[in-house]
PDB file of N, CA and C in Angstrom:
ATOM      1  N   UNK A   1      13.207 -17.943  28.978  1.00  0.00           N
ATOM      2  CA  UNK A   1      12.843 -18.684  27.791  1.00  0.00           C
ATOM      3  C   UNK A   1      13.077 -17.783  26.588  1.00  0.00           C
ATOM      4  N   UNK A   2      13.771 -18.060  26.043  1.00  0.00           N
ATOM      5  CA  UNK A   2      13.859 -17.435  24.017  1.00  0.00           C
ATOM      6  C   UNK A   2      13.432 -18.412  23.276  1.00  0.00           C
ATOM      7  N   UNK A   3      13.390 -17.416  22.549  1.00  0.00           N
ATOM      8  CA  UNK A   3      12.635 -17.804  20.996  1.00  0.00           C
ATOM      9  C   UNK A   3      12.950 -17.428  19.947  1.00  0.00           C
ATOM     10  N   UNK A   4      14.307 -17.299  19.860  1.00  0.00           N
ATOM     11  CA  UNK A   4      14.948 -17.065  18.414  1.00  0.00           C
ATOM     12  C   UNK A   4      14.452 -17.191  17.022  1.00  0.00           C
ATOM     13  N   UNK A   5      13.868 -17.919  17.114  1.00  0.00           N
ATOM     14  CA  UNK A   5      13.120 -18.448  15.942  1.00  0.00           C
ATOM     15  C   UNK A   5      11.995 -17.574  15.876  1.00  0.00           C
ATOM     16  N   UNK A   6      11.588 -16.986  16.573  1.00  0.00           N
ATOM     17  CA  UNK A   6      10.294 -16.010  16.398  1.00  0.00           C
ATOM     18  C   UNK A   6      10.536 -14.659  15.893  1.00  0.00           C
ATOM     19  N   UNK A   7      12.057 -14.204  16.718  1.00  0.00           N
ATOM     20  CA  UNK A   7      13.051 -12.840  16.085  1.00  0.00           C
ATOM     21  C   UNK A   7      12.653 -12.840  15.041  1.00  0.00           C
ATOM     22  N   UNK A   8      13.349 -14.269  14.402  1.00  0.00           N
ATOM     23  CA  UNK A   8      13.901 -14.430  12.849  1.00  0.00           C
ATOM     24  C   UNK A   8      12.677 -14.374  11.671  1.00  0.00           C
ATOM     25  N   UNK A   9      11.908 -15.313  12.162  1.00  0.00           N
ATOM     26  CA  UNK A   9      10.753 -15.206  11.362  1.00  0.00           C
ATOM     27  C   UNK A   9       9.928 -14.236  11.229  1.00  0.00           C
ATOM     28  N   UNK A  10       9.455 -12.901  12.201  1.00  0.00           N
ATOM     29  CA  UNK A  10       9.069 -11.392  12.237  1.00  0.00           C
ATOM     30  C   UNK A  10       9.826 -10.975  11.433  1.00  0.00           C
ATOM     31  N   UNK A  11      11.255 -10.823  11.702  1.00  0.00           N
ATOM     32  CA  UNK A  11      12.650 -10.049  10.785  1.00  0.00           C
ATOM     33  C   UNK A  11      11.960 -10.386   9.012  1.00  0.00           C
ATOM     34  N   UNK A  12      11.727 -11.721   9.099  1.00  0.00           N
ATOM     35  CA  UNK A  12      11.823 -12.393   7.574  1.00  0.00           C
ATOM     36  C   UNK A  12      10.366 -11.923   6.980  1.00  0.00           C
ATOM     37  N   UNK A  13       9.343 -11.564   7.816  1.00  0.00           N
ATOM     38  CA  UNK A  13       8.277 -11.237   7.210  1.00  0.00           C
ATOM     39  C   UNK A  13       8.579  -9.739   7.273  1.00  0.00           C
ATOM     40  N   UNK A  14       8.534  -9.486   7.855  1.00  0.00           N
ATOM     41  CA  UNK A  14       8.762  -7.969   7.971  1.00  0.00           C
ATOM     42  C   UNK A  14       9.408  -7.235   6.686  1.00  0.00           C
ATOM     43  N   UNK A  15      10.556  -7.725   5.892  1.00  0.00           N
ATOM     44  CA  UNK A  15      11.209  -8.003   5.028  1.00  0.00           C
ATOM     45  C   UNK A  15      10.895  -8.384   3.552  1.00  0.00           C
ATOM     46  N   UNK A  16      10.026  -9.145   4.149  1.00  0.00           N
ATOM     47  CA  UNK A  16       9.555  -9.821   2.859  1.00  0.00           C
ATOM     48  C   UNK A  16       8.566  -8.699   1.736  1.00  0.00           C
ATOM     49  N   UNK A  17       7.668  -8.111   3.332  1.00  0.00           N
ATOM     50  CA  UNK A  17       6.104  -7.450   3.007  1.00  0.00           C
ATOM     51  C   UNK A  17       6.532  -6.171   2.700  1.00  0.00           C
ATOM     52  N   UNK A  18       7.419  -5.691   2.885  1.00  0.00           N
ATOM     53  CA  UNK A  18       7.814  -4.078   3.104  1.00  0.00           C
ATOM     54  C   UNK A  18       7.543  -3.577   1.604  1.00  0.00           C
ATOM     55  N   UNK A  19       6.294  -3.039   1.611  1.00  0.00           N
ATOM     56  CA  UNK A  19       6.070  -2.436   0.327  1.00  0.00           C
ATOM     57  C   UNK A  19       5.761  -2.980  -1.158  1.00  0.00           C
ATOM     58  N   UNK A  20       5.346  -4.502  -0.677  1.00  0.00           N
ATOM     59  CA  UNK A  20       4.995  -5.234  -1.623  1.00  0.00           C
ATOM     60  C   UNK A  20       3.684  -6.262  -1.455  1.00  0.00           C
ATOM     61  N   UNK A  21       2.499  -5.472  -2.060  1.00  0.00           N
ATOM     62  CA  UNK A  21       1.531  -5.428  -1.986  1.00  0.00           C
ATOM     63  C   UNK A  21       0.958  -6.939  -2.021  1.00  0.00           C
ATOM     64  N   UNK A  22       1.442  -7.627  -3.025  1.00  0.00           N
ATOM     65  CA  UNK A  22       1.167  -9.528  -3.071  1.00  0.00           C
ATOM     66  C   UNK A  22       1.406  -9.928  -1.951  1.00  0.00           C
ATOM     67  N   UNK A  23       2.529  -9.890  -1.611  1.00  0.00           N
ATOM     68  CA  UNK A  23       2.807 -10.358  -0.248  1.00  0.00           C
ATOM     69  C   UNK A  23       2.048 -10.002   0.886  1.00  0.00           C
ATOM     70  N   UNK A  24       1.728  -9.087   1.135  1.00  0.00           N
ATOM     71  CA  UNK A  24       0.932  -7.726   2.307  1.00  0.00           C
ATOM     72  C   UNK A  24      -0.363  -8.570   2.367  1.00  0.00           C
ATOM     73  N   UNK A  25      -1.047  -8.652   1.178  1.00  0.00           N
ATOM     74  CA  UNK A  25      -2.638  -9.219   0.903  1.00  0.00           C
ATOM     75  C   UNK A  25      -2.472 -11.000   1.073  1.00  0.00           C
ATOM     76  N   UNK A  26      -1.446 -11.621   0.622  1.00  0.00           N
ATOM     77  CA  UNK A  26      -1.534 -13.104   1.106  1.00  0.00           C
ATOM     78  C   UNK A  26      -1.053 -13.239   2.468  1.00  0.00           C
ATOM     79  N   UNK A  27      -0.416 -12.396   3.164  1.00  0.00           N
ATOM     80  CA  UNK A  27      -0.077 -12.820   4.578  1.00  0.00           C
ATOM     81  C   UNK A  27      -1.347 -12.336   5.612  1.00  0.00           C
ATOM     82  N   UNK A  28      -1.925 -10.958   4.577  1.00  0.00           N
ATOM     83  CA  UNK A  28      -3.419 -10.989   5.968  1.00  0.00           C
ATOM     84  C   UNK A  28      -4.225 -11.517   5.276  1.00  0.00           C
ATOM     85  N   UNK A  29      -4.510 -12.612   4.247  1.00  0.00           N
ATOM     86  CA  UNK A  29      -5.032 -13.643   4.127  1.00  0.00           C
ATOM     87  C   UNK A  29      -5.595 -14.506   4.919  1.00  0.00           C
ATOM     88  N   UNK A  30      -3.919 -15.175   5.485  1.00  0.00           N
ATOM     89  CA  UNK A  30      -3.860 -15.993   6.825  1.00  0.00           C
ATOM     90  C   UNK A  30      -4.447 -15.309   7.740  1.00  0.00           C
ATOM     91  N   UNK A  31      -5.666 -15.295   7.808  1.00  0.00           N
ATOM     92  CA  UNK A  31      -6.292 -14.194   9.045  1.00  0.00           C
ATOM     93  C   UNK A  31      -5.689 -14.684  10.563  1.00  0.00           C
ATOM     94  N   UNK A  32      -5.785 -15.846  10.342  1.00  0.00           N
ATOM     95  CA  UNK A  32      -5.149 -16.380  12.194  1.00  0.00           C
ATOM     96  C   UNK A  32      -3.785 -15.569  12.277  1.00  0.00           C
ATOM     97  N   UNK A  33      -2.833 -15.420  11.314  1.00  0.00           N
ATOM     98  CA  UNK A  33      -1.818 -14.822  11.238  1.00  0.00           C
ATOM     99  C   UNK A  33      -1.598 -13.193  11.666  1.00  0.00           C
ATOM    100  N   UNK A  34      -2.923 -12.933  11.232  1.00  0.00           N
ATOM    101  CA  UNK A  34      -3.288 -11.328  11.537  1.00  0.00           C
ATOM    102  C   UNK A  34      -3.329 -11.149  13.157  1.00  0.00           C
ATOM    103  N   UNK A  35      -4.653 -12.120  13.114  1.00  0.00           N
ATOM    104  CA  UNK A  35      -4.874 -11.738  14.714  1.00  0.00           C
ATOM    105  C   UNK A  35      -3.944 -12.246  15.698  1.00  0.00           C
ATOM    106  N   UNK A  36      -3.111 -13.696  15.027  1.00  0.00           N
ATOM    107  CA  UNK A  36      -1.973 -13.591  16.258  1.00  0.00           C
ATOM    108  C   UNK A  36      -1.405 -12.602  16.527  1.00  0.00           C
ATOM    109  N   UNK A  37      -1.133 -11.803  15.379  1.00  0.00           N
ATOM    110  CA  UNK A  37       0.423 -10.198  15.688  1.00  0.00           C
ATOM    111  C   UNK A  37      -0.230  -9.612  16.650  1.00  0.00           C
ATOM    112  N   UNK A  38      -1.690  -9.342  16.294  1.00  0.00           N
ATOM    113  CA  UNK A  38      -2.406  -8.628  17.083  1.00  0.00           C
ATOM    114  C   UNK A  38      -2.343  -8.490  18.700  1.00  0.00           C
ATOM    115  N   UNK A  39      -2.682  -9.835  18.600  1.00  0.00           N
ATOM    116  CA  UNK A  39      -2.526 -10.410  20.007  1.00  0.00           C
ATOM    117  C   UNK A  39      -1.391 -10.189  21.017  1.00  0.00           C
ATOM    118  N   UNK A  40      -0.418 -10.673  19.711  1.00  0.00           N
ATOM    119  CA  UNK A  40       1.210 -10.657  20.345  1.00  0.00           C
ATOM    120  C   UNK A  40       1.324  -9.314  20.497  1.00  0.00           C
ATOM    121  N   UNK A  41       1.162  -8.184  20.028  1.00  0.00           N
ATOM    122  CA  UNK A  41       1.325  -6.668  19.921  1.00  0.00           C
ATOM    123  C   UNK A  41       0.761  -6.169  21.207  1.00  0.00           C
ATOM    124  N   UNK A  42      -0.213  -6.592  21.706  1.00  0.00           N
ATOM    125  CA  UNK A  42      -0.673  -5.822  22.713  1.00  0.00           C
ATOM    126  C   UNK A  42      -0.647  -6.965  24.361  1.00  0.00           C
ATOM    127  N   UNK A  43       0.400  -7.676  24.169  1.00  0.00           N
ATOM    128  CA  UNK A  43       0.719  -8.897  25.589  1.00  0.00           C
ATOM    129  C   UNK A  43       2.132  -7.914  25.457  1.00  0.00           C
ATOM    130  N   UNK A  44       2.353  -7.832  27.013  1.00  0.00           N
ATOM    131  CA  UNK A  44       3.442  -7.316  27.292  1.00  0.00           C
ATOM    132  C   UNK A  44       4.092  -8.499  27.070  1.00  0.00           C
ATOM    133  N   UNK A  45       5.548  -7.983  27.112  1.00  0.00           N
ATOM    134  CA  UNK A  45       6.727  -8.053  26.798  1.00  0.00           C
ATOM    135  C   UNK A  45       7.323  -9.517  27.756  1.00  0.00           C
ATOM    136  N   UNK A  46       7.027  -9.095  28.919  1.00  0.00           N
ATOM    137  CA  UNK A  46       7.365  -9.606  30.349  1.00  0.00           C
ATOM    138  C   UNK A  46       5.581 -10.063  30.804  1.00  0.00           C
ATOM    139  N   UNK A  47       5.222 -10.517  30.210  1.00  0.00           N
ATOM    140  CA  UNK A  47       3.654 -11.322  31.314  1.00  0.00           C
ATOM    141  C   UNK A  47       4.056 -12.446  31.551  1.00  0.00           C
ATOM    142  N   UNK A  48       3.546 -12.500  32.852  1.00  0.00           N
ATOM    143  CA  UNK A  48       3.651 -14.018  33.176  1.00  0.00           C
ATOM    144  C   UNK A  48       5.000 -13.906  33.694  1.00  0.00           C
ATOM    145  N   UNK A  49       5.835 -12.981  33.865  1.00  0.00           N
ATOM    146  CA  UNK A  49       7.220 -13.205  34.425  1.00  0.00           C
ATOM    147  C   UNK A  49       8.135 -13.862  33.543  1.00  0.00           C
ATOM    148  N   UNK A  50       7.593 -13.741  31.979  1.00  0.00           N
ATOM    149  CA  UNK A  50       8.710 -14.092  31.287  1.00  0.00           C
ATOM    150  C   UNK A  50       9.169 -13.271  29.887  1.00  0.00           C
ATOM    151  N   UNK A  51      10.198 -12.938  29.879  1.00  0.00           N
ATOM    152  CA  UNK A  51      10.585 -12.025  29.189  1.00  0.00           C
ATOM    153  C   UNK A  51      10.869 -12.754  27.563  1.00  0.00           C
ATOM    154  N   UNK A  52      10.176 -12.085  26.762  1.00  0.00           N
ATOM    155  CA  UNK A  52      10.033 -12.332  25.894  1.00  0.00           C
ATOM    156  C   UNK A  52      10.840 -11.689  24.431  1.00  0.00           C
ATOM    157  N   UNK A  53      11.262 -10.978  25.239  1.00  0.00           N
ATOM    158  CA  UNK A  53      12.881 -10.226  24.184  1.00  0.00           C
ATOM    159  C   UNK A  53      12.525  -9.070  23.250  1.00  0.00           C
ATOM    160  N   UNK A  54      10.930  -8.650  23.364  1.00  0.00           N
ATOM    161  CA  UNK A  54      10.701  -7.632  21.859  1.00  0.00           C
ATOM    162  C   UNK A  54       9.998  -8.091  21.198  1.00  0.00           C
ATOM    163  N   UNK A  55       9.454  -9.357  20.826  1.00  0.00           N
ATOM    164  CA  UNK A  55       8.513 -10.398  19.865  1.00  0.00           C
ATOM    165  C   UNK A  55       7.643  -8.984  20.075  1.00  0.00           C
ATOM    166  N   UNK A  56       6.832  -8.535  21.177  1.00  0.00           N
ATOM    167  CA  UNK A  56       5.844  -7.277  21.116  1.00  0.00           C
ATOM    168  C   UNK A  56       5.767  -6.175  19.780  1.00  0.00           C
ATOM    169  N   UNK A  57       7.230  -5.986  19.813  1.00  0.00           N
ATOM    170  CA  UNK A  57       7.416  -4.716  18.957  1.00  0.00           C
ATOM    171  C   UNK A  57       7.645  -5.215  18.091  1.00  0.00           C
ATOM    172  N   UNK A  58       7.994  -6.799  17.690  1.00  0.00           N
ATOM    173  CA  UNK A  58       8.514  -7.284  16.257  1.00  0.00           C
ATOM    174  C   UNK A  58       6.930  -7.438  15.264  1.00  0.00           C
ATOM    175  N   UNK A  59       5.927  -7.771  16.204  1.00  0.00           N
ATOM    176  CA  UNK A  59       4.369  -8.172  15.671  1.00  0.00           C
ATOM    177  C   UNK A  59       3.930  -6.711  15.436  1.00  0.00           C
ATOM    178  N   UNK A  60       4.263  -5.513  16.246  1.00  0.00           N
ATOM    179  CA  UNK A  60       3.597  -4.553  15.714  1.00  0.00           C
ATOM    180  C   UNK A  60       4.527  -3.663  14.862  1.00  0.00           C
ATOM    181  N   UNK A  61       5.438  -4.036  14.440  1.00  0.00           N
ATOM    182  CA  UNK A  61       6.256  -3.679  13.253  1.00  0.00           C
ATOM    183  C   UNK A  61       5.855  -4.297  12.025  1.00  0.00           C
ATOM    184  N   UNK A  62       5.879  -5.620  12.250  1.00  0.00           N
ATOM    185  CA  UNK A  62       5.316  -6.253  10.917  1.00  0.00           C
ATOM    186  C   UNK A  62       3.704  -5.970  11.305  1.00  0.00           C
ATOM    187  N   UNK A  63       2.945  -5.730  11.627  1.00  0.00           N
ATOM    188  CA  UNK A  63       1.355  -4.607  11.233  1.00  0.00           C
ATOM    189  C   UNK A  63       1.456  -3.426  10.770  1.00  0.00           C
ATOM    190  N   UNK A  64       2.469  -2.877  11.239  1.00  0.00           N
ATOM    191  CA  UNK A  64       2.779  -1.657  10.090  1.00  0.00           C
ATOM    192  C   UNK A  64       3.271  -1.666   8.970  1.00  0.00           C
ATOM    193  N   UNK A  65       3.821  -3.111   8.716  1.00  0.00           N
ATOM    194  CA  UNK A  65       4.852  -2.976   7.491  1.00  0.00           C
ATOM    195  C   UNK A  65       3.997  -3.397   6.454  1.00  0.00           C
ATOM    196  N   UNK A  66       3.082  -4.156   6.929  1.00  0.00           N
ATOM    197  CA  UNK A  66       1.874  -4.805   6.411  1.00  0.00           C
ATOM    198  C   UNK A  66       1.161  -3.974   5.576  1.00  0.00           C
ATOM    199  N   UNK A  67       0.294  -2.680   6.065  1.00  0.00           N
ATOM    200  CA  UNK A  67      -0.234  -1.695   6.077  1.00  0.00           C
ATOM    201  C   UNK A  67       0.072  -0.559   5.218  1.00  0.00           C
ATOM    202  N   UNK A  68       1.375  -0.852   4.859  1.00  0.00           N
ATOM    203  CA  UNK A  68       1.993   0.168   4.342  1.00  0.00           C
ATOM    204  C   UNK A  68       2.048   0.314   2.749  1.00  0.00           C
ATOM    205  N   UNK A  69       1.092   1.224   2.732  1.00  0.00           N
ATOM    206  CA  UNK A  69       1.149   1.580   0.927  1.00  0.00           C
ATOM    207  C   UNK A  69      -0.090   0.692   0.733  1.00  0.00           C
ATOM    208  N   UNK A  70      -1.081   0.087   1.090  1.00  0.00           N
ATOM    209  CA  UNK A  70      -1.620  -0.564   1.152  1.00  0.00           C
ATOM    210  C   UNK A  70      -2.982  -0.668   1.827  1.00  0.00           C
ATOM    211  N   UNK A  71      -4.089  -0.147   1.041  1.00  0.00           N
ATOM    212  CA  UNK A  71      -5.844   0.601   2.315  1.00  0.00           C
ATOM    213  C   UNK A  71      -6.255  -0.413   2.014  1.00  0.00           C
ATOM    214  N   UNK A  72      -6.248  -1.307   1.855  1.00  0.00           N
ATOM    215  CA  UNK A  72      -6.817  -2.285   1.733  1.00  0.00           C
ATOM    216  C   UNK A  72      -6.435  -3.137   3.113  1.00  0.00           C
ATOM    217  N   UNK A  73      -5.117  -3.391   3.243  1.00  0.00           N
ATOM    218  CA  UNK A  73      -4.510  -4.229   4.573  1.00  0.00           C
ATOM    219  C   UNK A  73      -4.517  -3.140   5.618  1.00  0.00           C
ATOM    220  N   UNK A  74      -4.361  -1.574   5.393  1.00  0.00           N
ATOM    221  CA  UNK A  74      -4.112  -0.849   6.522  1.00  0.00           C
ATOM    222  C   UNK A  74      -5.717  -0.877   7.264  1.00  0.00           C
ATOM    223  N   UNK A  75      -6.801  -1.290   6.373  1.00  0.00           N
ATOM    224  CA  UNK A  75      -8.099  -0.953   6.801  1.00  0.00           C
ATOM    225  C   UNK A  75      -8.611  -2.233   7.897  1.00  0.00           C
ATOM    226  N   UNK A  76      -7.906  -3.102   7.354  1.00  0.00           N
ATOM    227  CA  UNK A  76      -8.585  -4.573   7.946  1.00  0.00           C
ATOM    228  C   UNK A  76      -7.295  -4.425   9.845  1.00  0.00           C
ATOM    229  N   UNK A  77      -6.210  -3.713   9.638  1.00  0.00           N
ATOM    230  CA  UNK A  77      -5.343  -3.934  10.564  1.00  0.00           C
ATOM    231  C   UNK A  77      -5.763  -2.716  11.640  1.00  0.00           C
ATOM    232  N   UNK A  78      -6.292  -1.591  11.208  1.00  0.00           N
ATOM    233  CA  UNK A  78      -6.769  -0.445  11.824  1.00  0.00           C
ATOM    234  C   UNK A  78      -8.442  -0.904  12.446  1.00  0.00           C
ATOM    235  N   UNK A  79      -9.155  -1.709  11.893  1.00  0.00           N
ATOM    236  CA  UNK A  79      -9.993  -2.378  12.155  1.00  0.00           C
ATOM    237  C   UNK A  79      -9.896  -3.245  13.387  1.00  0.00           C
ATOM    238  N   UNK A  80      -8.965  -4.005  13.361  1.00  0.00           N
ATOM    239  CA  UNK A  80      -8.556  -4.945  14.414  1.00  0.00           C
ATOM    240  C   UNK A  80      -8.346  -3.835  15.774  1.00  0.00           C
ATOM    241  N   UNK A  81      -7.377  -3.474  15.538  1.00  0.00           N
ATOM    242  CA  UNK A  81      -6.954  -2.154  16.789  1.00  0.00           C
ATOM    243  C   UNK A  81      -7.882  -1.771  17.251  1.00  0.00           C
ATOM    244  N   UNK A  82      -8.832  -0.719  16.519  1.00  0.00           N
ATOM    245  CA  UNK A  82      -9.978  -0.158  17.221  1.00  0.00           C
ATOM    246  C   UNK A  82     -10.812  -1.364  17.634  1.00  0.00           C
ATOM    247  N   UNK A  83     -10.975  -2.252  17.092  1.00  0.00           N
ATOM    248  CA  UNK A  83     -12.403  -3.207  17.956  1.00  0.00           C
ATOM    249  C   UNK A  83     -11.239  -3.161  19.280  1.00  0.00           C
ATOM    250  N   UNK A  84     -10.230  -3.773  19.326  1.00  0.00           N
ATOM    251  CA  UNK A  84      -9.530  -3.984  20.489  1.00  0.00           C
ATOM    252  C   UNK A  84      -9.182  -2.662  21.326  1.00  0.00           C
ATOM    253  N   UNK A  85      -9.055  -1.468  21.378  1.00  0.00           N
ATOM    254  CA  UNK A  85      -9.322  -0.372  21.992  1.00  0.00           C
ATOM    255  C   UNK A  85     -10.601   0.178  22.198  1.00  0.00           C
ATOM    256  N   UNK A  86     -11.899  -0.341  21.462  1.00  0.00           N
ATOM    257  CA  UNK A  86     -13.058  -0.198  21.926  1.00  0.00           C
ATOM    258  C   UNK A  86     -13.665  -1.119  23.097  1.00  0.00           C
ATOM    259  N   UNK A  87     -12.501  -2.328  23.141  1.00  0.00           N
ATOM    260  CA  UNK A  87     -12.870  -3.634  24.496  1.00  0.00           C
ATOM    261  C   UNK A  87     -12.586  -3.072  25.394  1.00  0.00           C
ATOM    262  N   UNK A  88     -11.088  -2.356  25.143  1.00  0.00           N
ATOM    263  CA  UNK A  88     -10.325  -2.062  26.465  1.00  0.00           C
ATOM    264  C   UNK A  88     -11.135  -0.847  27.114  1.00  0.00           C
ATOM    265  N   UNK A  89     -11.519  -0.143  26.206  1.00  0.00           N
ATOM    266  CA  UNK A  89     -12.449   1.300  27.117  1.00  0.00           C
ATOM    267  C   UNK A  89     -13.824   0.680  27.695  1.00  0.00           C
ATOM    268  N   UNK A  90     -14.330  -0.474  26.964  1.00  0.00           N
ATOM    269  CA  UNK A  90     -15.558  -0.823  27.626  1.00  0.00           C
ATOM    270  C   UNK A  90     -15.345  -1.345  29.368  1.00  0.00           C
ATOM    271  N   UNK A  91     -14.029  -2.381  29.139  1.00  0.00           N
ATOM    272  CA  UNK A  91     -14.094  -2.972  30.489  1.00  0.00           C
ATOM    273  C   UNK A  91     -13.448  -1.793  31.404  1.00  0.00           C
ATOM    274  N   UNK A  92     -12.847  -0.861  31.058  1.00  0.00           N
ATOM    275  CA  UNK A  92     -12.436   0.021  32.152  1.00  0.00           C
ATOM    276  C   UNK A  92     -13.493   1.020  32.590  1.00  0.00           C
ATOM    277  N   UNK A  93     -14.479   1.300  31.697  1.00  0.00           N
ATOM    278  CA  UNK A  93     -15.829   1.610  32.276  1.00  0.00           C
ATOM    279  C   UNK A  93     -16.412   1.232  33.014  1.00  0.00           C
ATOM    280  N   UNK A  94     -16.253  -0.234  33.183  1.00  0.00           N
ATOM    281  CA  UNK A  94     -16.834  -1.089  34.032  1.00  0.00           C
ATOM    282  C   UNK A  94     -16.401  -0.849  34.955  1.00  0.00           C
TER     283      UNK A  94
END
């Protein structure tokens, strides 16, 4: 299964945000938008037996690109990460 359209649209944000702060602050606005990358950033590549082409690295490219030049978005995106690396150490404690 591809998803071309998902390439393109990462590529286009990615692009868009790179160092331009209006943009950076209205796209993590869209908070659902945030936490999808999120999401998408840390689902492998291949789950589920289907290869998904990189979308992984395209969501956590655009969180960095996001972030960039920018403590305001880098704080809310560094935020996200650690709650989500503080889940992952809890359940492996378990």
């Amino acid at each position: 299964m591809t998803r071309g359209g998902l390439h393109k649209f990462f590529e286009i944000l990615i692009d868009i945000c790179n160092q331009h702060t209006q943009t950076q602050c209205f796209i993590v606005g869209q908070n659902v938008l945030l936490k999808t990358c999120h999401w998408i950033e840390n689902t492998s590549d291949t789950a589920a037996g289907i290869d998904l082409g990189g979308i992984g690295l395209l969501a956590e490219t655009l969180l960095d690109a996001l972030k960039e030049n920018n403590s305001q978005v880098n704080t809310l995106v560094e935020d996200l990460r650690g709650a989500t690396k503080r889940l992952k150490k809890e359940i492996a404690e378990e």
